[in-house]
PDB file of N, CA and C in Angstrom:
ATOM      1  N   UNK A   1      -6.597   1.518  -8.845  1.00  0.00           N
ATOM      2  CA  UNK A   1      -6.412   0.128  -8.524  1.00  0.00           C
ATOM      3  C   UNK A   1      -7.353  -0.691  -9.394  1.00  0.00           C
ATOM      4  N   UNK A   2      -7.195  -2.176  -9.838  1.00  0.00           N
ATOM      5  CA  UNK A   2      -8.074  -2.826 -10.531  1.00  0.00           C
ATOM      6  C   UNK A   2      -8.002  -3.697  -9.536  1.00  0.00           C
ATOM      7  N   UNK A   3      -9.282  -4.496  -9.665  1.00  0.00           N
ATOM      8  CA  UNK A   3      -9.630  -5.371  -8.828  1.00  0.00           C
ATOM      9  C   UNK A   3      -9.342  -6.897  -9.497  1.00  0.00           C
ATOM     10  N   UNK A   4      -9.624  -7.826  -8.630  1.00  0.00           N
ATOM     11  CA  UNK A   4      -9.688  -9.357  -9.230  1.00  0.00           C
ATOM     12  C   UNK A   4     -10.122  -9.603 -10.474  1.00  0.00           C
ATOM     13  N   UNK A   5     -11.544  -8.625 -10.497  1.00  0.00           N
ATOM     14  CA  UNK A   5     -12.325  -9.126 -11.583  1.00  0.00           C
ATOM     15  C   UNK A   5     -12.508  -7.821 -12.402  1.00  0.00           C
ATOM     16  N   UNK A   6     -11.097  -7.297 -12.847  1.00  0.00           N
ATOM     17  CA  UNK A   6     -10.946  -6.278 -14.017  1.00  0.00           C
ATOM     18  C   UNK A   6     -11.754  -5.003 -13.451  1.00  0.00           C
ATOM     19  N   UNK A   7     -11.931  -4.662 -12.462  1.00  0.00           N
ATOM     20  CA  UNK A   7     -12.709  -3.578 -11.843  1.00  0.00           C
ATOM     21  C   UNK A   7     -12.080  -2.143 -11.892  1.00  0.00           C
ATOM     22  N   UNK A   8     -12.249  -1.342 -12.016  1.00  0.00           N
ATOM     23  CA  UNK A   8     -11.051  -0.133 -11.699  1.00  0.00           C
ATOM     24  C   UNK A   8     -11.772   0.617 -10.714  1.00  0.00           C
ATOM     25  N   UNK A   9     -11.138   0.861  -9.408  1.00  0.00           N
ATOM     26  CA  UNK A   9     -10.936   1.355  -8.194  1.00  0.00           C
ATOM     27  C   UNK A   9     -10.217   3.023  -8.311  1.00  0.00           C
ATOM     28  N   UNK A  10     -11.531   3.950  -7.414  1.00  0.00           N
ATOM     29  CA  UNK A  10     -10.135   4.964  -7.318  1.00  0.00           C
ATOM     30  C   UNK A  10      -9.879   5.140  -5.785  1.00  0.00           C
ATOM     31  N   UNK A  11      -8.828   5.479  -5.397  1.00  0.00           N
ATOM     32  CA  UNK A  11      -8.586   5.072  -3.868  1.00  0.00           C
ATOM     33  C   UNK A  11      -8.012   6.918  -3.555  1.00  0.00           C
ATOM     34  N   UNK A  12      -8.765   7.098  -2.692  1.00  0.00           N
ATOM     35  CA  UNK A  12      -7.851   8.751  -1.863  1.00  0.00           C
ATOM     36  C   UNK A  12      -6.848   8.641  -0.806  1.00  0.00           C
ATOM     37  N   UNK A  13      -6.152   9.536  -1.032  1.00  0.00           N
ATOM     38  CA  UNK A  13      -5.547   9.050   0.206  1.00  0.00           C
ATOM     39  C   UNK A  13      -5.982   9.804   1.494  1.00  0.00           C
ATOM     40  N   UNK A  14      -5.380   9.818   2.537  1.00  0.00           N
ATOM     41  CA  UNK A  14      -5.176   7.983   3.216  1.00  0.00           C
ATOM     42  C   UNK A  14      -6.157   6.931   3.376  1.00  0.00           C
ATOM     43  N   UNK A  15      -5.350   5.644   2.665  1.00  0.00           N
ATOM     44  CA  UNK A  15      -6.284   4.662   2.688  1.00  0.00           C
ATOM     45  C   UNK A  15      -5.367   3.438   3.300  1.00  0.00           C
ATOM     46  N   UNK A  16      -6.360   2.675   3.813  1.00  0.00           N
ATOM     47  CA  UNK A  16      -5.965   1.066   4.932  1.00  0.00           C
ATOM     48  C   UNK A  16      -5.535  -0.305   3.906  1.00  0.00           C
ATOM     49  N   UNK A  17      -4.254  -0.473   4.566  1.00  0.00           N
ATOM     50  CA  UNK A  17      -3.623  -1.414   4.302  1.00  0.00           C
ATOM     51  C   UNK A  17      -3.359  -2.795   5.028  1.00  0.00           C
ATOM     52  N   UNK A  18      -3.659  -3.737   4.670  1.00  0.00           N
ATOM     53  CA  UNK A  18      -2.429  -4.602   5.514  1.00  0.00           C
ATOM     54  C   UNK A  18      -1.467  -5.431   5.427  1.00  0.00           C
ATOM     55  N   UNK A  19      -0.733  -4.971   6.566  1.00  0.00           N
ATOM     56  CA  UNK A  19       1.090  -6.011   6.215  1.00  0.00           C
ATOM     57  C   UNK A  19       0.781  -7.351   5.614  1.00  0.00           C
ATOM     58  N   UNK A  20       1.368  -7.661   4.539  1.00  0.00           N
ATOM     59  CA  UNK A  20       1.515  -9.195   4.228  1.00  0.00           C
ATOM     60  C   UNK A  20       2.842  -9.719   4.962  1.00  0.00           C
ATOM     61  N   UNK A  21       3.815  -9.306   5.323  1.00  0.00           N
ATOM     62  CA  UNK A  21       4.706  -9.746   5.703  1.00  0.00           C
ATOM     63  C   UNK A  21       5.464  -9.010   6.523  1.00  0.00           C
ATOM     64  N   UNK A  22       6.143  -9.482   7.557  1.00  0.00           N
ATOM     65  CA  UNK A  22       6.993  -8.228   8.365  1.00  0.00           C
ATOM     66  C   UNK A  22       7.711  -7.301   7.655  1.00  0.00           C
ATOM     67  N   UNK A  23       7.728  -6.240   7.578  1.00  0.00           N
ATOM     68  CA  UNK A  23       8.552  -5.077   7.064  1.00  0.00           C
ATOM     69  C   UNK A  23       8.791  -4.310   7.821  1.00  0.00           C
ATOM     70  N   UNK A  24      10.122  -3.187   7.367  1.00  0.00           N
ATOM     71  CA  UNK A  24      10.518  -2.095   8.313  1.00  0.00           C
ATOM     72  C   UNK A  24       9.982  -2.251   9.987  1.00  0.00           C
ATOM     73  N   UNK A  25       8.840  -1.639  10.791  1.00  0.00           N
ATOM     74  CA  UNK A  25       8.383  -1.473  11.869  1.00  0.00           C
ATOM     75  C   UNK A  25       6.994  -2.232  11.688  1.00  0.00           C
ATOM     76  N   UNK A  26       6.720  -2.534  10.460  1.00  0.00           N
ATOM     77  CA  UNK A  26       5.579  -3.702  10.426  1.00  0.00           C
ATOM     78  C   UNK A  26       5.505  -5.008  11.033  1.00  0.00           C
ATOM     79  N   UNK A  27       3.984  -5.353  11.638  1.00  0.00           N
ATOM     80  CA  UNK A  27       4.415  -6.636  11.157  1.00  0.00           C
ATOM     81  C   UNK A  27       3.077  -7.417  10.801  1.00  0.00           C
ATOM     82  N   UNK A  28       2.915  -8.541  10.445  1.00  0.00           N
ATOM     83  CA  UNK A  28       2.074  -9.509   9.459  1.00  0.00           C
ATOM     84  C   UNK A  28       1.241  -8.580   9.961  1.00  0.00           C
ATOM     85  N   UNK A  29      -0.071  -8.640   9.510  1.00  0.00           N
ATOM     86  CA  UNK A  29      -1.381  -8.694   9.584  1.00  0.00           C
ATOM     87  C   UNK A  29      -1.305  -6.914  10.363  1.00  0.00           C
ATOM     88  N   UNK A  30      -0.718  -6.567  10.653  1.00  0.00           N
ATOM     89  CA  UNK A  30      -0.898  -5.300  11.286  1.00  0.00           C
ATOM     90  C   UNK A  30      -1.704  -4.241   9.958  1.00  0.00           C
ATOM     91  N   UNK A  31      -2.563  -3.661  10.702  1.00  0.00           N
ATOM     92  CA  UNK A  31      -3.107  -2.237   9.203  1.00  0.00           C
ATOM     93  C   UNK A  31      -2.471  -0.959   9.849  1.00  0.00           C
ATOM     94  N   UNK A  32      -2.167  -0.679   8.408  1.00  0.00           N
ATOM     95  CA  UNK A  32      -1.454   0.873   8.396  1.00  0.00           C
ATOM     96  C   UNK A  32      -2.545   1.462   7.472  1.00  0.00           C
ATOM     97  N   UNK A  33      -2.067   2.802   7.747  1.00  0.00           N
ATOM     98  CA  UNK A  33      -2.518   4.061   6.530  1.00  0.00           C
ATOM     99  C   UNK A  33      -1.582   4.691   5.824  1.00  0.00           C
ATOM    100  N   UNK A  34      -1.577   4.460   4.158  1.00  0.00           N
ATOM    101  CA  UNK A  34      -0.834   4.896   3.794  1.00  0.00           C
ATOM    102  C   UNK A  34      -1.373   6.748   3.246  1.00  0.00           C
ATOM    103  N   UNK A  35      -0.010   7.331   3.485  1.00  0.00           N
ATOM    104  CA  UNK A  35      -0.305   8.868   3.378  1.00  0.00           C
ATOM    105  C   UNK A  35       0.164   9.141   2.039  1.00  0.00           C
ATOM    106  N   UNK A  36       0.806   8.581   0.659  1.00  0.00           N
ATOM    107  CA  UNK A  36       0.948   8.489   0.092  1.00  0.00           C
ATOM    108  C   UNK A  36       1.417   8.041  -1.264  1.00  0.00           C
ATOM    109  N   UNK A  37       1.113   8.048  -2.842  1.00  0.00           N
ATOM    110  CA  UNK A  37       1.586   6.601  -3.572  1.00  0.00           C
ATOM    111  C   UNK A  37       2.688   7.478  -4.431  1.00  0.00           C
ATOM    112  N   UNK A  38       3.500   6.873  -4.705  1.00  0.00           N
ATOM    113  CA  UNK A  38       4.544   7.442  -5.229  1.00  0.00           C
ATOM    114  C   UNK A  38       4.752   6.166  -5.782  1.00  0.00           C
ATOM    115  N   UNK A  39       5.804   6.691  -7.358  1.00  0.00           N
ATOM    116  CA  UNK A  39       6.872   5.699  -8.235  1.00  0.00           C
ATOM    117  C   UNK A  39       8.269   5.879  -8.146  1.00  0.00           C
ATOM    118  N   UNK A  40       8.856   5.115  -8.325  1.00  0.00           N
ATOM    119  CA  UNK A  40      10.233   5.443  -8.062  1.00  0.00           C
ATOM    120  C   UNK A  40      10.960   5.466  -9.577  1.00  0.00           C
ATOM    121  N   UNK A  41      11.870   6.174  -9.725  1.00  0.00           N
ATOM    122  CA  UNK A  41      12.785   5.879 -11.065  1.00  0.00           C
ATOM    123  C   UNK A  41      12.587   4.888 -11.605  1.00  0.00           C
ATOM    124  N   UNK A  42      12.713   3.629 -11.085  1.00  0.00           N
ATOM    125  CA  UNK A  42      12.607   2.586 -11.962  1.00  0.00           C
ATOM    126  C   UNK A  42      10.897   1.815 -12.151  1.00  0.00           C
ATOM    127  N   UNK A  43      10.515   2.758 -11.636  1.00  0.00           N
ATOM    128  CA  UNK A  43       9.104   2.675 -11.895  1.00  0.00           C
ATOM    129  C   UNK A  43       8.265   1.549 -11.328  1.00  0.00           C
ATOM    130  N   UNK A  44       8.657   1.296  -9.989  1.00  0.00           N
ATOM    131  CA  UNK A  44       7.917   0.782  -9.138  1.00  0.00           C
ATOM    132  C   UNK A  44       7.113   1.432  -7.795  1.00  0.00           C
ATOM    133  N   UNK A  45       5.946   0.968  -7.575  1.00  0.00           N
ATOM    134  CA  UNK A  45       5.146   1.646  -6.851  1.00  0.00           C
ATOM    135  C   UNK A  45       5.731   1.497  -5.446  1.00  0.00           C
ATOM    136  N   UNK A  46       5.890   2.867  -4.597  1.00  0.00           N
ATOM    137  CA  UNK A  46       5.929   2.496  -3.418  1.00  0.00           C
ATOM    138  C   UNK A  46       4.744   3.280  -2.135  1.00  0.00           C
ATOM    139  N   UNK A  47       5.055   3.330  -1.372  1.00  0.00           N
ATOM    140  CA  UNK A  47       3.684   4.082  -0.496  1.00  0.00           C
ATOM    141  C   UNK A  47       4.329   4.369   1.034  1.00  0.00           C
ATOM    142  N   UNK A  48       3.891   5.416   0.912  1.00  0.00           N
ATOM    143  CA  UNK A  48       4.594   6.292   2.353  1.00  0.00           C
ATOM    144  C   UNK A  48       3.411   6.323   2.985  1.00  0.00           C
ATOM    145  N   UNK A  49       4.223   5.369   4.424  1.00  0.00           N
ATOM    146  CA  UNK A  49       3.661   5.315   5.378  1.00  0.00           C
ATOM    147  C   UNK A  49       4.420   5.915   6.600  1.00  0.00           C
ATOM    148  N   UNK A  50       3.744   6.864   7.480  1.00  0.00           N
ATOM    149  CA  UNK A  50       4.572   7.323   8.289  1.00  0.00           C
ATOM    150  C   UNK A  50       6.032   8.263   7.993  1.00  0.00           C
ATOM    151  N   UNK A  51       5.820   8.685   7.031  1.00  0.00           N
ATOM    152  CA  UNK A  51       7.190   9.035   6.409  1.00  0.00           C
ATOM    153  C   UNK A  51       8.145   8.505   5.333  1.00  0.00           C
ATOM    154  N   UNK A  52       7.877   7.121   5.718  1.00  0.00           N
ATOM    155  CA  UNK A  52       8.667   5.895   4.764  1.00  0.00           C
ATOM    156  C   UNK A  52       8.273   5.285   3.867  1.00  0.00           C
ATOM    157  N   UNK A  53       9.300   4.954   3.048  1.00  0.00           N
ATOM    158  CA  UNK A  53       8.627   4.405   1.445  1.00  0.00           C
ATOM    159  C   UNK A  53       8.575   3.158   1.723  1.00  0.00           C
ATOM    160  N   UNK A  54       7.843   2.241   1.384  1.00  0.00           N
ATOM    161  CA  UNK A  54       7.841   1.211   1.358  1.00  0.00           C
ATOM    162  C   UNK A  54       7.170   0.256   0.097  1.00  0.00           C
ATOM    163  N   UNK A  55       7.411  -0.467  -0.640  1.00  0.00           N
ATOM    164  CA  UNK A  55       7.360  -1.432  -2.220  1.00  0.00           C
ATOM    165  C   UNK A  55       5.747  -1.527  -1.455  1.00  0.00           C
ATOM    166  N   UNK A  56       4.821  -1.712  -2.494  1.00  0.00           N
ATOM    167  CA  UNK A  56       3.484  -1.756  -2.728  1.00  0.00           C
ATOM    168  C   UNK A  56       3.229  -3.302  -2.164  1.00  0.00           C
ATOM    169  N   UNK A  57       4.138  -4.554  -2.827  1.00  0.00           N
ATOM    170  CA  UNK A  57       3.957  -5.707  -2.553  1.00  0.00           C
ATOM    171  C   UNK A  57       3.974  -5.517  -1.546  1.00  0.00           C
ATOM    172  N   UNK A  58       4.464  -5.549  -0.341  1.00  0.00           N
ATOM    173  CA  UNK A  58       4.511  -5.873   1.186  1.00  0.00           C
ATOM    174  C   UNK A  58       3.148  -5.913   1.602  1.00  0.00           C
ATOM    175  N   UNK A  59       2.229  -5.363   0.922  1.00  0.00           N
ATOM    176  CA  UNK A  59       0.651  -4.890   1.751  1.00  0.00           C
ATOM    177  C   UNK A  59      -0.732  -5.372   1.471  1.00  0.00           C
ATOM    178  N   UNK A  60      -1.601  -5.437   1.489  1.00  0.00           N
ATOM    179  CA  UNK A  60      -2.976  -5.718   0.458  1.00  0.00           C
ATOM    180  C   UNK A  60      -3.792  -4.170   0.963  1.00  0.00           C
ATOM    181  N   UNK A  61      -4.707  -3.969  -0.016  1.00  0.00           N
ATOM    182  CA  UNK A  61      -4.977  -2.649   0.488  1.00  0.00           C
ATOM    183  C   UNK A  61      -6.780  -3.446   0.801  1.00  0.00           C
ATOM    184  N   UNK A  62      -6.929  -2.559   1.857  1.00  0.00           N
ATOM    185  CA  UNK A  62      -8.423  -3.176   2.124  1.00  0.00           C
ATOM    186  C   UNK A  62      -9.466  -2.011   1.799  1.00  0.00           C
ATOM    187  N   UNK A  63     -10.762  -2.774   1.137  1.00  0.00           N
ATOM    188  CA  UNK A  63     -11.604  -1.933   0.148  1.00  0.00           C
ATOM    189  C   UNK A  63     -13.213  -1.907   1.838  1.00  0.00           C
ATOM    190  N   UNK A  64     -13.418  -0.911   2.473  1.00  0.00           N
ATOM    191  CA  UNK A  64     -14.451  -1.300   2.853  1.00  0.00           C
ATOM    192  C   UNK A  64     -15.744  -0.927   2.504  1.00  0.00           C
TER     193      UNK A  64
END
């Protein structure tokens, strides 16, 4: 991950997220853990949570 200010982050998994917006069984502001990062064919990031893929945008990942 890079940060705001050009930082590079390495993140393990599972690491804490939170909803930016309602998704699937999400909703706003709720934190999940994602169990894993995956790309898809067309080469967008997604992240399995609970089983399910879900697009990277939906989330902010929180650094503590």
């Amino acid at each position: 991950m890079v940060t705001w200010n050009n930082l590079l982050k390495i993140l393990f998994c599972p690491f804490k997220v939170s909803v930016l917006n309602d998704v699937g069984d999400f909703k706003k502001n709720q934190i999940v853990w994602v169990d894993e990062v995956k790309v898809t064919s067309e080469l967008k990031t997604v992240y399995i949570i609970k089983n399910r893929a879900y697009y990277y945008h939906h989330f902010d990942i929180i650094i503590e």
